[in-house]
Protein backbone atom coordinates (compact mmCIF):
# COMPACT_ATOMS: atom_id res chain seq x y z
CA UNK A 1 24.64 61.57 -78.39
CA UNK A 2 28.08 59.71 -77.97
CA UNK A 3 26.43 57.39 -75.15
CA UNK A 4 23.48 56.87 -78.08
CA UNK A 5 26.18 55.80 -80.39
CA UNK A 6 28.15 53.54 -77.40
CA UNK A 7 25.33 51.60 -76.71
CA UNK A 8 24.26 50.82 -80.28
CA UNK A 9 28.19 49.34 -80.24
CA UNK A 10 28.05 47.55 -77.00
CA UNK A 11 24.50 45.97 -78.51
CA UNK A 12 26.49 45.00 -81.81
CA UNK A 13 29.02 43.79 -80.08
CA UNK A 14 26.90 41.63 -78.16
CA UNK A 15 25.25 40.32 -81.11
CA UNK A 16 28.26 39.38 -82.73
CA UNK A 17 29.83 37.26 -79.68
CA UNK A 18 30.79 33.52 -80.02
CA UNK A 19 28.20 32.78 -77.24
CA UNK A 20 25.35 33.98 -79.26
CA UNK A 21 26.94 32.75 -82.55
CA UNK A 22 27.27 29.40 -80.78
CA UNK A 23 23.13 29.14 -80.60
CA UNK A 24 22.77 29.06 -84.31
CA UNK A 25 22.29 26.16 -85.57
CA UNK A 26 24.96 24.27 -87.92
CA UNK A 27 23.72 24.07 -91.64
CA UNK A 28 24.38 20.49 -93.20
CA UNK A 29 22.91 18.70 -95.65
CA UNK A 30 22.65 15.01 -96.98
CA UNK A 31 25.47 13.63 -99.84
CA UNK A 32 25.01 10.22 -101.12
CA UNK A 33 27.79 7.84 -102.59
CA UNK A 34 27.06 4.77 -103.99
CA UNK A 35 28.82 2.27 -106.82
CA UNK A 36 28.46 -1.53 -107.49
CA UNK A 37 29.46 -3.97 -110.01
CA UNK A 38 27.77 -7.21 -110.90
CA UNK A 39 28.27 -10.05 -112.15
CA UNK A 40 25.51 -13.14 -113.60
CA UNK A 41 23.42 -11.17 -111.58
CA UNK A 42 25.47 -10.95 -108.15
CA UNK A 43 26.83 -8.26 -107.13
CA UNK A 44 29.59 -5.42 -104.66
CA UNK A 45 27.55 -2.64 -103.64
CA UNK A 46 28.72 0.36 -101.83
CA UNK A 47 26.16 2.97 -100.45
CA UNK A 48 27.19 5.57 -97.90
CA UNK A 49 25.12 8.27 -96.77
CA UNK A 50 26.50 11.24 -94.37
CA UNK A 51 26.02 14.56 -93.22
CA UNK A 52 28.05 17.50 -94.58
CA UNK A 53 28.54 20.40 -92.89
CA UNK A 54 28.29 24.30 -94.65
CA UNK A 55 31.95 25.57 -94.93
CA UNK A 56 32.87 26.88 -92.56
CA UNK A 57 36.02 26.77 -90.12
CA UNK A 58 34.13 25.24 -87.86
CA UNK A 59 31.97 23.00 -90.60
CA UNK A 60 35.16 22.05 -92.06
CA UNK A 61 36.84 20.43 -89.06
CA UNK A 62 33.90 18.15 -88.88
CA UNK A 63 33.47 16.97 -92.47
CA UNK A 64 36.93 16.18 -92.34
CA UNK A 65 36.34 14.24 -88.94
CA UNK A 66 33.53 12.59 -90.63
CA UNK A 67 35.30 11.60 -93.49
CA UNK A 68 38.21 9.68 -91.67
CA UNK A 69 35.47 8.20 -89.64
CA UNK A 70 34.08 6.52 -93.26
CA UNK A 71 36.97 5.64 -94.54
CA UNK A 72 37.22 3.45 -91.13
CA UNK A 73 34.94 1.36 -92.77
CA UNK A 74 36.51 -0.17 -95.90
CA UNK A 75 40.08 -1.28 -94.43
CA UNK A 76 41.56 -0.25 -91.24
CA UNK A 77 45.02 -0.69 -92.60
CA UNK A 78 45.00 1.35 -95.28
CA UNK A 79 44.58 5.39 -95.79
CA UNK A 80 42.03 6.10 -98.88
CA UNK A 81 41.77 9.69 -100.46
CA UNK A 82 38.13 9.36 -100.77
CA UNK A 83 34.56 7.17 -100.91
CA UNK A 84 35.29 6.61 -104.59
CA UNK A 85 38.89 5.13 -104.10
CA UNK A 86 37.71 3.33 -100.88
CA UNK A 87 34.40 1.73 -102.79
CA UNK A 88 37.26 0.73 -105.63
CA UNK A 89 39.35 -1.14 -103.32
CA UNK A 90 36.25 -3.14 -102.16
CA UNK A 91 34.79 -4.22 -105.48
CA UNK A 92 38.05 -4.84 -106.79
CA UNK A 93 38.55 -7.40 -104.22
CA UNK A 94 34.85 -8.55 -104.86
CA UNK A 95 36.09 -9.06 -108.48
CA UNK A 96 38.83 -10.89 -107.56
CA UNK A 97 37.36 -12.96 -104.83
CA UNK A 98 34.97 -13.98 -107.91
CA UNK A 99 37.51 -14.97 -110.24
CA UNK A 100 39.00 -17.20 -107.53
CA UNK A 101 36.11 -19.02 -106.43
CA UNK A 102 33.45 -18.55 -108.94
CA UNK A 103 30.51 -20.59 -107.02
CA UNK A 104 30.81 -18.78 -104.21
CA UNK A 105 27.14 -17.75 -102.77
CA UNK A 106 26.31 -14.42 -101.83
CA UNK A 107 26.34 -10.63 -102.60
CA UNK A 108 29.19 -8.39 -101.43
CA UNK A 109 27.63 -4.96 -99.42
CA UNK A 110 28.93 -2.05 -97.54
CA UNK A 111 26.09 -0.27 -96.58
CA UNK A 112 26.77 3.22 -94.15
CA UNK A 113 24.44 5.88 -92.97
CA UNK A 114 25.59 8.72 -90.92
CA UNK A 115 23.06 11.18 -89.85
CA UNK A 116 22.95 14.18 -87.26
CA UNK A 117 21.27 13.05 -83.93
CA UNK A 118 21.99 16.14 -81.73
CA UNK A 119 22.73 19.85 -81.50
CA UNK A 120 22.78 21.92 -78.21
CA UNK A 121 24.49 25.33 -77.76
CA UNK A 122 27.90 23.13 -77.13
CA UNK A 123 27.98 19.88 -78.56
CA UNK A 124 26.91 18.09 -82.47
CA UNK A 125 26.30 14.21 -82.10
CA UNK A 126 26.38 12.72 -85.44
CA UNK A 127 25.75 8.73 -85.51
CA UNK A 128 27.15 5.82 -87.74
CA UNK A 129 25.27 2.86 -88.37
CA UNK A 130 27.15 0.43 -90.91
CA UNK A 131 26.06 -3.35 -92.23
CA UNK A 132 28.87 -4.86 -94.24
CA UNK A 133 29.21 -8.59 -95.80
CA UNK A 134 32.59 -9.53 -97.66
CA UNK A 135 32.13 -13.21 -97.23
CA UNK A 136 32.42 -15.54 -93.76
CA UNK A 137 29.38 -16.60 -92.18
CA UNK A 138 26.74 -13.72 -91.43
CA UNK A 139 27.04 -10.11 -92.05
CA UNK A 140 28.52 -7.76 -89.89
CA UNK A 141 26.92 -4.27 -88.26
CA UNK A 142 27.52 -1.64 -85.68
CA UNK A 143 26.70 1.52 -84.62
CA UNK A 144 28.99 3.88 -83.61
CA UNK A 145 28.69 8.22 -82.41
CA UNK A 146 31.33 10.81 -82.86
CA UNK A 147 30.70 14.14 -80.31
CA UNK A 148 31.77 17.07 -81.58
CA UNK A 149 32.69 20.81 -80.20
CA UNK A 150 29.91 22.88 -81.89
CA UNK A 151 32.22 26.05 -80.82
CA UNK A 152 35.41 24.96 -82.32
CA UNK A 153 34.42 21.90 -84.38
CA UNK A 154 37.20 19.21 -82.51
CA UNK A 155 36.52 15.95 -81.99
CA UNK A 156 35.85 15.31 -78.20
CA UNK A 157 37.15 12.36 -76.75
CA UNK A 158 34.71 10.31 -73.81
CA UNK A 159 36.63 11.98 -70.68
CA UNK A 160 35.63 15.44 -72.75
CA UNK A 161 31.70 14.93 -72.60
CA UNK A 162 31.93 12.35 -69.72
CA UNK A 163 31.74 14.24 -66.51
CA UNK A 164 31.39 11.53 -64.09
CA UNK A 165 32.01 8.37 -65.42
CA UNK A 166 31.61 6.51 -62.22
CA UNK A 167 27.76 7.81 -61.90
CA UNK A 168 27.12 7.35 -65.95
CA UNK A 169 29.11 3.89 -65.48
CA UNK A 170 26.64 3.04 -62.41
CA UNK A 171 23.36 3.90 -64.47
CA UNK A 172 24.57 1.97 -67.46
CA UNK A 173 24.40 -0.81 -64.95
CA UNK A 174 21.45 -0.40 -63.68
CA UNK A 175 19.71 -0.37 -67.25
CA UNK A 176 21.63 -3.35 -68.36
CA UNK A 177 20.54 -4.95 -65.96
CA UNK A 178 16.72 -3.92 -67.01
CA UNK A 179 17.40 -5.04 -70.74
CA UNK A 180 18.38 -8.15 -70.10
CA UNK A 181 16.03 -8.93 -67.08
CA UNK A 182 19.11 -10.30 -64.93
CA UNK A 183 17.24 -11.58 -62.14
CA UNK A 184 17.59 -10.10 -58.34
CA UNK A 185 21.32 -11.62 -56.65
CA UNK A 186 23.06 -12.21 -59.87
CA UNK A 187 25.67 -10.48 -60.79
CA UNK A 188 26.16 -9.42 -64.39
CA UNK A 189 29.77 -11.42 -64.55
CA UNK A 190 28.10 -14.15 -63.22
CA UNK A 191 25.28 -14.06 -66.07
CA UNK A 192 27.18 -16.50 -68.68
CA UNK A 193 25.59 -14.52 -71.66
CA UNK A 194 28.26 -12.11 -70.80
CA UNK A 195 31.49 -11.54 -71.66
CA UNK A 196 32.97 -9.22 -68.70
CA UNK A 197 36.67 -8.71 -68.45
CA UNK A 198 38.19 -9.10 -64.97
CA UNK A 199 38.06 -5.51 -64.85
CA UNK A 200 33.99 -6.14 -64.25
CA UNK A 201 31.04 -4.07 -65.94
CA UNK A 202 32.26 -1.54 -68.38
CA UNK A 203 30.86 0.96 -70.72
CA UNK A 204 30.17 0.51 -74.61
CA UNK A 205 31.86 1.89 -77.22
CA UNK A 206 29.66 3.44 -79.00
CA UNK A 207 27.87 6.60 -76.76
CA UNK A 208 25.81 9.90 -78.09
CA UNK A 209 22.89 12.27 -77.97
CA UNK A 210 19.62 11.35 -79.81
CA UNK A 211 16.95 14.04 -79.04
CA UNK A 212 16.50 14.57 -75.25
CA UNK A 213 18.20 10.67 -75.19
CA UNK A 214 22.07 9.81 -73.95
CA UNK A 215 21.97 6.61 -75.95
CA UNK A 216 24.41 3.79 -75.10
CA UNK A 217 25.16 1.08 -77.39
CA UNK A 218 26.74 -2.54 -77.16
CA UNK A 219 27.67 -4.02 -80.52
CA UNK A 220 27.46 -7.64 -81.05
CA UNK A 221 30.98 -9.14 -79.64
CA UNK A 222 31.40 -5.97 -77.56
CA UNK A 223 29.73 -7.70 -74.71
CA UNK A 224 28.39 -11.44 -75.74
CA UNK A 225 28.12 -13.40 -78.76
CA UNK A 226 26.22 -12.38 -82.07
CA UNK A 227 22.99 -14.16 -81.08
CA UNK A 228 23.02 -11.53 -78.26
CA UNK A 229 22.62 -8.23 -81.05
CA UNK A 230 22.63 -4.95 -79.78
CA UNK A 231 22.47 -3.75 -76.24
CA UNK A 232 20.50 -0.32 -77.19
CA UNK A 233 20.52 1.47 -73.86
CA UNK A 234 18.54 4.78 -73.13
CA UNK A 235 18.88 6.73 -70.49
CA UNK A 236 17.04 10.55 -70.24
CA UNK A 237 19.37 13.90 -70.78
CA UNK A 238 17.19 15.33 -67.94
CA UNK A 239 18.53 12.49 -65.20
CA UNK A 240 22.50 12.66 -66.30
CA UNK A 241 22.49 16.61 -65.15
CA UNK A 242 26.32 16.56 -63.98
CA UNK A 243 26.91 13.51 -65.73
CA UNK A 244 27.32 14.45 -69.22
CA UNK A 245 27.60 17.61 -70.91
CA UNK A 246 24.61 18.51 -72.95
């Protein structure tokens, strides 16, 4: 009877563990945030859209992650306590920017969607995609991943999911190379659509998990001009074995 009653404890036990509790799958839902003000018709509007995270320890270090990561997009210089204070700051300079120059053309925006991309037994990928116009001469946009430890809910840096950089870095090449259809005996440096540092090919900024996907993304200016867009690399999960964590 007592090795009846050990093995029913060994099996809770077991049940319990932080491997097993690292399968499940983190609960979040969808919060909106959006203001605007207008003006004979023109208008500052502010939309953000972002995945929050049940409350947990775990669920808590990532909404707060998430959160710093929005702010991000209002002013760089400045610390906000929240979306509502942030989207303040931006029409009130709208508003003012009005008053100043009343004939200026053109809508204020800051537009931001955040959504969950990825979940495996180790890592959350959650993506940002942002389009913002505050005057100048086009709009701006970028997309943008943060990879988080679905164990302990940190915020990995690239070395952290990045297990080989010099084999991800030589794949990243080889598909750039593909999206652009740089012919045979040029070099990428020597493609003047480029900008490449004297450090030579590098990768972007903006890296994460879509599906079964490692995406890899070039913003406009991280690599070329605006008229080049987006450099939206994909490369398989199942060919980076060693190369990334999944």
């Amino acid at each position: 009877m007592k090795s009846f009653y050990y093995l029913l404890l060994l099996i809770a036990l077991g049940c319990s563990s932080p491997g097993n509790e690292s399968k499940k799958e983190l609960v979040f839902h969808t919060t909106e945030f959006s203001a605007e003000s207008c003006e004979d018709e023109k208008c500052a509007k502010v939309f953000v859209s972002y995945p929050v995270a049940a409350e947990t320890e775990v669920g808590k270090r990532i909404n707060d992650e998430v959160m710093n990561h929005l702010m991000v997009y209002f002013r760089q210089d400045t610390v906000f306590a929240d979306l509502k204070t942030a989207s303040d700051d931006f029409i009130q300079s709208y508003e003012e920017f009005k008053k100043d120059f009343p004939d200026a053309p053109g809508e204020w925006f800051n537009t931001i969607n955040a959504t969950k991309t990825y979940e495996s037994d180790s890592l959350v990928s959650i993506e940002f995609s942002s389009s913002d116009f505050s005057g100048g001469a086009h709009p701006n946009s970028s997309v943008n991943y943060l990879i988080f430890s679905k164990t302990k809910g940190e915020l990995l840096s690239k070395d952290q999911f990045i297990l080989d950089q010099d084999k991800l870095l030589e794949k990243t090449r080889i598909a750039f190379r593909e999206f652009h259809d740089i012919p045979m005996g040029v070099t990428i440096a020597e493609d003047d659509r480029f900008f490449i540092p004297e450090t030579g090919f590098f990768l972007p900024s903006a890296m994460g998990y879509e599906g079964d996907t490692f995406y890899l993304t070039y913003n406009p200016y991280e690599i070329g001009p605006y008229a080049l867009g987006y450099t939206d690399l994909e490369i398989p999960l199942s060919e980076l074995n060693g190369i990334v964590r999944k």
